[in-house]
Protein backbone atom coordinates (compact mmCIF):
# COMPACT_ATOMS: atom_id res chain seq x y z
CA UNK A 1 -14.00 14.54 -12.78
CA UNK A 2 -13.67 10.81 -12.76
CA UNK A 3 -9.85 9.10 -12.56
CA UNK A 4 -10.67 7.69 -15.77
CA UNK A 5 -10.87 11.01 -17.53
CA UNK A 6 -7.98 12.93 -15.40
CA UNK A 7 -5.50 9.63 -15.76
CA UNK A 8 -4.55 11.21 -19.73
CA UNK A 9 -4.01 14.85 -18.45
CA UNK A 10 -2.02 13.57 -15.52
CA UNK A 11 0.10 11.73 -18.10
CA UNK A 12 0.23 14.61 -20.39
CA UNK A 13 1.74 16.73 -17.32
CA UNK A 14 4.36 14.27 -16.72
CA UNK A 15 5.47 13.61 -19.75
CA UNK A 16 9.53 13.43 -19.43
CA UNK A 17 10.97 10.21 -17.82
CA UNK A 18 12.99 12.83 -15.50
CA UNK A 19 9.78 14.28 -13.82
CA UNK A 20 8.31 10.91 -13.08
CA UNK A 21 11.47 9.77 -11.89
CA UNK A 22 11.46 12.59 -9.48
CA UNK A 23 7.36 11.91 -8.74
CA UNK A 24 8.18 7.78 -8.04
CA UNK A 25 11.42 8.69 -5.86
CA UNK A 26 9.13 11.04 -3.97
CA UNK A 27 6.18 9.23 -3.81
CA UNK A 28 8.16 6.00 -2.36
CA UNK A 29 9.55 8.48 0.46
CA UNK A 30 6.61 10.32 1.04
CA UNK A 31 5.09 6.36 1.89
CA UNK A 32 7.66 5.35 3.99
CA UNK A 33 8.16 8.68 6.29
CA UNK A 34 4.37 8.60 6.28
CA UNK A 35 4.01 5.04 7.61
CA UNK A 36 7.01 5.83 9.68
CA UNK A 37 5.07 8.93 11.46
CA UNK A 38 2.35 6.39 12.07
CA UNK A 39 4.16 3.32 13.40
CA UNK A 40 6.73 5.35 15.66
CA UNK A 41 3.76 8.36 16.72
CA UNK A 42 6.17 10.52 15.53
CA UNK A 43 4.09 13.38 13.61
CA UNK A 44 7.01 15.52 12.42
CA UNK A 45 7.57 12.65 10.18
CA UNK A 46 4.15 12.98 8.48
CA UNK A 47 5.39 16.63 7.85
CA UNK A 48 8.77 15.59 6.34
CA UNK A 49 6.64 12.87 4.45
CA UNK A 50 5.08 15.63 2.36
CA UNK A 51 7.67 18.05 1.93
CA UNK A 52 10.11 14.71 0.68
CA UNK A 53 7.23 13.87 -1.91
CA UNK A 54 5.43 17.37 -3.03
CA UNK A 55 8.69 19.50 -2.68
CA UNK A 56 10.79 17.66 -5.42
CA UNK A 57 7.69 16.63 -7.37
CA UNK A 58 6.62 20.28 -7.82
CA UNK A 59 10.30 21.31 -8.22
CA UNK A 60 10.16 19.29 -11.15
CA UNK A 61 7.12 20.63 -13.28
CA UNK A 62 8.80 23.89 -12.65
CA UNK A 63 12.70 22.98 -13.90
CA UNK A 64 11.50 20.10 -16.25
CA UNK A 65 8.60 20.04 -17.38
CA UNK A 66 7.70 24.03 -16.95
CA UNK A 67 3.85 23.74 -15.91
CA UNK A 68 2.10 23.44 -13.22
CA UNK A 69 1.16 20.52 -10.81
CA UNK A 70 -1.69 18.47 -11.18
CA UNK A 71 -2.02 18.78 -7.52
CA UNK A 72 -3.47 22.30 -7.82
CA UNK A 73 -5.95 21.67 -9.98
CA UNK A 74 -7.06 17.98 -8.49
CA UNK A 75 -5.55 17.21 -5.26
CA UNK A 76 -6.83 13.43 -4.55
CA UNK A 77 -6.75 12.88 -7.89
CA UNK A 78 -3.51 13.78 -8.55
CA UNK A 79 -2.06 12.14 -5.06
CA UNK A 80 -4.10 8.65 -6.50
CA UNK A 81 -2.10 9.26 -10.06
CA UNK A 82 0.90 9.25 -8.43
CA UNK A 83 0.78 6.08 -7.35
CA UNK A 84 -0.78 4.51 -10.18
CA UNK A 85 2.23 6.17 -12.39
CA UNK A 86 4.94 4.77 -10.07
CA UNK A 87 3.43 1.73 -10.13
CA UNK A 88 3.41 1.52 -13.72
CA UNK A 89 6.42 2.94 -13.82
CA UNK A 90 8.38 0.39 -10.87
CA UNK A 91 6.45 -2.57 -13.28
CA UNK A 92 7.49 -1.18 -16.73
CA UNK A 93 4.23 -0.61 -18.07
CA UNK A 94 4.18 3.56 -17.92
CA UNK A 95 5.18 3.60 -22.06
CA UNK A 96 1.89 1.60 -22.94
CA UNK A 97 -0.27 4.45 -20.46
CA UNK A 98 1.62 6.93 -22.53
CA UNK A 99 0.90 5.62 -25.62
CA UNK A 100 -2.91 4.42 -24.90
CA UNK A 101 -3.44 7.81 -23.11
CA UNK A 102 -1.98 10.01 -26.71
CA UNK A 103 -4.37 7.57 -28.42
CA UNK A 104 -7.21 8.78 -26.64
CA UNK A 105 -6.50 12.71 -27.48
């Protein structure tokens, strides 16, 4: 599947502000512990890296949003949608995804 096509059902699984709240916050630690663990040879920090970003991030689609992770289905998809949404989200711009993204249904 192309990122084109998964982008709207990535969006669709995310759809409360809380849940990609939770996704950004992790995805922004996950990047620093990661280029931590990289910069200071320190791989434990890779390790805490992904339990600080997949750990609340599938937390939420079980408490909030009640399905199931993207991640399962499309792993470097989904990783490559999380940064696109917390870019759009850190810029502002996640509501127009939304809406363009319902428009294509």
């Amino acid at each position: 599947m192309q990122f084109v096509e998964f982008w709207p059902r990535y969006l669709e699984a995310h759809r409360d502000p809380r849940t990609r709240m939770v996704h950004v916050a992790g995805t922004i630690a996950a990047s620093a512990l990661v280029l931590s663990a990289v910069a200071l040879r320190k791989p434990w920090l890779a390790a805490a890296g992904l339990a600080a970003g997949y750990g609340p991030a599938w937390a939420s689609h079980a408490l909030i949003e009640r399905n199931r992770p993207e991640t399962f289905r499309a792993p470097f998809s989904s990783l490559a949608a999380d940064f696109v949404m917390a870019y759009h989200v850190l810029r502002g711009t996640i509501d127009q995804q939304l809406t363009a993204a319902r428009r294509e249904d």
